[in-house]
C-alpha atoms as a PDB file:
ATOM      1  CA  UNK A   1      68.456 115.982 115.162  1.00  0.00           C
ATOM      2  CA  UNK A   2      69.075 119.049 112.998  1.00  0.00           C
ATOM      3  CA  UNK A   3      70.699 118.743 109.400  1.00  0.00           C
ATOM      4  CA  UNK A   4      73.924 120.338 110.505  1.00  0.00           C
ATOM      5  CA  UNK A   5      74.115 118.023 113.834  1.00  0.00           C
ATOM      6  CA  UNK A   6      73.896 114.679 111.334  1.00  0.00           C
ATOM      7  CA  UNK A   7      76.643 115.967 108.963  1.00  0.00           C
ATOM      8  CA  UNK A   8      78.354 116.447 111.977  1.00  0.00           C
ATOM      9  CA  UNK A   9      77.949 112.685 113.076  1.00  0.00           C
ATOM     10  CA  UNK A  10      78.484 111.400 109.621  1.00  0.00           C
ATOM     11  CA  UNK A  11      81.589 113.516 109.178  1.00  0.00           C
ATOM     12  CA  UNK A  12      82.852 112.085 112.513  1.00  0.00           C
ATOM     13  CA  UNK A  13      81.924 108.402 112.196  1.00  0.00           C
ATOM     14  CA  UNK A  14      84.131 108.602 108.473  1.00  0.00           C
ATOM     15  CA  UNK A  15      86.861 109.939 110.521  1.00  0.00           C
ATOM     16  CA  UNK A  16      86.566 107.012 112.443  1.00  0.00           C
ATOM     17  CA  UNK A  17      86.855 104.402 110.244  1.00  0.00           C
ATOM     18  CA  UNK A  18      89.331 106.309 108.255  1.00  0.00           C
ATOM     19  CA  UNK A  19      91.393 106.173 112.124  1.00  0.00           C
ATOM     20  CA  UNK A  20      90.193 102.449 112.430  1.00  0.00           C
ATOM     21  CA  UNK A  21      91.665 101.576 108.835  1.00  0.00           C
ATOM     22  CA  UNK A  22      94.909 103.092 109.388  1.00  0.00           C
ATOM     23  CA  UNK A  23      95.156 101.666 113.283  1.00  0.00           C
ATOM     24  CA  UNK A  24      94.500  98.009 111.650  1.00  0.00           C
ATOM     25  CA  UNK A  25      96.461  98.465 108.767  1.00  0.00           C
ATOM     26  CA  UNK A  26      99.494  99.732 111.385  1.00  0.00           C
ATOM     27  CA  UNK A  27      98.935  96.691 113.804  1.00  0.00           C
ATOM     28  CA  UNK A  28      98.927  94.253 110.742  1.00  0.00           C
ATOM     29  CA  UNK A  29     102.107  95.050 109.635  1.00  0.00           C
ATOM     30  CA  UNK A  30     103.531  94.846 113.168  1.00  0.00           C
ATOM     31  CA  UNK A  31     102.007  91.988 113.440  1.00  0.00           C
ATOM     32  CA  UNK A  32     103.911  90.701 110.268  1.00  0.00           C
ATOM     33  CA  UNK A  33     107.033  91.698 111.771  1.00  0.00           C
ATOM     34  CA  UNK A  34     106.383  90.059 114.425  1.00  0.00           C
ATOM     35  CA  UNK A  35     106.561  93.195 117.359  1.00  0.00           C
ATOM     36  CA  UNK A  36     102.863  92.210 118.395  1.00  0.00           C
ATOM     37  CA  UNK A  37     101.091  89.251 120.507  1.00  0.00           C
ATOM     38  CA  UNK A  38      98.323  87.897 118.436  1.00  0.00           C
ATOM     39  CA  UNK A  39      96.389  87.616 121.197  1.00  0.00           C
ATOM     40  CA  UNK A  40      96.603  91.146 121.910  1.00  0.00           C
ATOM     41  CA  UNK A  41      96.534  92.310 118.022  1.00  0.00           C
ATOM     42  CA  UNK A  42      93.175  90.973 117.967  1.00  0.00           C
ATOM     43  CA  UNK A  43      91.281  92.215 121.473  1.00  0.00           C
ATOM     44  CA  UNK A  44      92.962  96.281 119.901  1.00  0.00           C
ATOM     45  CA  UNK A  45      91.301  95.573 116.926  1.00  0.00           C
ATOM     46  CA  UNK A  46      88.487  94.649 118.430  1.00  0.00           C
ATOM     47  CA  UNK A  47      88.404  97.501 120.377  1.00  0.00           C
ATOM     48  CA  UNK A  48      89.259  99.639 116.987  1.00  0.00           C
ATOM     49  CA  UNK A  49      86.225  98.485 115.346  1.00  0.00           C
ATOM     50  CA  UNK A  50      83.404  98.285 118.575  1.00  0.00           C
ATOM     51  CA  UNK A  51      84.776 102.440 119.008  1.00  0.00           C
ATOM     52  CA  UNK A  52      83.887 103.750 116.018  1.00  0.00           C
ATOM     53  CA  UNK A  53      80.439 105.201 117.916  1.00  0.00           C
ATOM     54  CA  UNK A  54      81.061 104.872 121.124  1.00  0.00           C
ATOM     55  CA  UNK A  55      79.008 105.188 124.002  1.00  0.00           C
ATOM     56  CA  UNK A  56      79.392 108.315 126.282  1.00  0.00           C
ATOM     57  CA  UNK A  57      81.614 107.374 129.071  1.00  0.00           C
ATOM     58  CA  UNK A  58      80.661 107.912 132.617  1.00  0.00           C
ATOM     59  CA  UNK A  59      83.037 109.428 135.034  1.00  0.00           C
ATOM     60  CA  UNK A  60      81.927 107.640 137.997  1.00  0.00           C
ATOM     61  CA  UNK A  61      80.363 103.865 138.910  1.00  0.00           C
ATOM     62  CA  UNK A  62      77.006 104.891 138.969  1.00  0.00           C
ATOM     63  CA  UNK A  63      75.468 101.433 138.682  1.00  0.00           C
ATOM     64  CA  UNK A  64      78.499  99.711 138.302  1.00  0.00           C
ATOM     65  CA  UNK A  65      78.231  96.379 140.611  1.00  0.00           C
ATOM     66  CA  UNK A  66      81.012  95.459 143.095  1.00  0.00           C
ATOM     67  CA  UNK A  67      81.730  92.412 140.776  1.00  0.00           C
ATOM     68  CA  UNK A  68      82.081  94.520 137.853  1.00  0.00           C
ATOM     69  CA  UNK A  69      85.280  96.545 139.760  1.00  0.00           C
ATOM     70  CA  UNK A  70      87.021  93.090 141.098  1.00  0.00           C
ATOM     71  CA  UNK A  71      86.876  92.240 137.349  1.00  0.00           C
ATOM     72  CA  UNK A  72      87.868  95.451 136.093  1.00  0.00           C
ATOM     73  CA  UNK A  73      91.067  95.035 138.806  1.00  0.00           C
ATOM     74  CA  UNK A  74      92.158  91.829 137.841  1.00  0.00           C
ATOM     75  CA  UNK A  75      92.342  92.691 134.084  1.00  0.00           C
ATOM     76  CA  UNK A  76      94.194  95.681 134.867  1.00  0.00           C
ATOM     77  CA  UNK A  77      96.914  94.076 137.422  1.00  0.00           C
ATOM     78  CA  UNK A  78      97.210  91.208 135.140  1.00  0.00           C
ATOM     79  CA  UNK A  79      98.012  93.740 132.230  1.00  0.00           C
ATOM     80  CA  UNK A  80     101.342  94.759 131.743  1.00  0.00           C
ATOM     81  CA  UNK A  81     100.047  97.935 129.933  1.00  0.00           C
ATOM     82  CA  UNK A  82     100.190 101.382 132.214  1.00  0.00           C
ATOM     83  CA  UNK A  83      97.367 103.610 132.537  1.00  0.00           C
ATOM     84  CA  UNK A  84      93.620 103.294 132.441  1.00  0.00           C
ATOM     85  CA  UNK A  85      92.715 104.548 129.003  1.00  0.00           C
ATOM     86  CA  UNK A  86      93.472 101.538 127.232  1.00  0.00           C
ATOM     87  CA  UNK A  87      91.244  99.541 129.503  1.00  0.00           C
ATOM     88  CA  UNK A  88      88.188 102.064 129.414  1.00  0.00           C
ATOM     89  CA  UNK A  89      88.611 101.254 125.686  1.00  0.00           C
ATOM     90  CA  UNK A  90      88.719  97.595 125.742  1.00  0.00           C
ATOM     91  CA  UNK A  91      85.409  98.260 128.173  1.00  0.00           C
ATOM     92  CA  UNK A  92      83.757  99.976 125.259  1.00  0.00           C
ATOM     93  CA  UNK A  93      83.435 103.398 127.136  1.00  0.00           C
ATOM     94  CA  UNK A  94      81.048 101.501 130.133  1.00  0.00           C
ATOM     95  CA  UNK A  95      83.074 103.622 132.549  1.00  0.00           C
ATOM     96  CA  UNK A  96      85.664 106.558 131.806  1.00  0.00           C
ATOM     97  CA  UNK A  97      89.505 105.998 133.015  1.00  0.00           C
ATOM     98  CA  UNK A  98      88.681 108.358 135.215  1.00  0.00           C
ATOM     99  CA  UNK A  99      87.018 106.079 137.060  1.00  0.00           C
ATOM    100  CA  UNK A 100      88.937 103.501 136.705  1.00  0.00           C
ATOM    101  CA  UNK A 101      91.589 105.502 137.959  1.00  0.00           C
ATOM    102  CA  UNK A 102      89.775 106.647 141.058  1.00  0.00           C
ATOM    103  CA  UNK A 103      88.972 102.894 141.693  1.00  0.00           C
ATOM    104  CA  UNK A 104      92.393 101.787 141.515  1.00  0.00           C
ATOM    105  CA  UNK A 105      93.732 104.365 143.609  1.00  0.00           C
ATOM    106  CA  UNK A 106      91.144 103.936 146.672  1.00  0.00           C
ATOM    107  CA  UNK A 107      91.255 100.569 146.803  1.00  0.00           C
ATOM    108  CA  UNK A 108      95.413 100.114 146.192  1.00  0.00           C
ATOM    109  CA  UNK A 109      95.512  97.978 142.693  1.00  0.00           C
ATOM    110  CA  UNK A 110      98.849  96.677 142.030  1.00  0.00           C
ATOM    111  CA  UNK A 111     100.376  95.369 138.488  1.00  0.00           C
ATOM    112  CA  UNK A 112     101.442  91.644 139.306  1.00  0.00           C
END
């Protein structure tokens, strides 16, 4: 890795936490409003603080095990949330929503 490729990174990880400190500092005075579920305060910052380097995301399942998807579906039909980018978070980047998105699709995922 070249000197201007690490500034790069370093520059982009501060952005991060700079993100992650504003995102947590947002969700903890909702929280103190009482507008979140504590539950779900803490898996988003969770999430918030496990993506401040994440992984590359893959666009397909290569490698992904048939047990992994009937997981992924029943998390995402149990969550009232819409879309798939929330959940690729809360996966730490393991598979793109892209994927998840083709997944649901094909095999006809439902929100309970």
């Amino acid at each position: 890795m070249n000197a201007g490729s690490t500034n790069h990174h370093v520059l982009a990880r501060e952005t991060a936490r700079t993100l992650a400190l504003s995102v947590e500092g947002a969700l903890m005075q909702r929280l103190a409003q009482g507008d979140v579920d504590v539950e779900r305060l803490q898996t988003s910052l969770l999430a918030v603080a496990s993506g401040i380097a994440p992984p590359r995301r893959r666009f397909i399942n290569r490698g992904m095990r048939e047990e992994f998807w009937q997981e992924v579906r029943k998390r995402w039909e149990a969550d009232p949330r819409d879309g798939y980018a929330w959940l690729s978070r809360e996966l730490n980047g393991e598979v793109s929503n892209a994927a998840i998105r083709k997944h649901a699709i094909d095999e006809g995922w439902a929100k309970n």
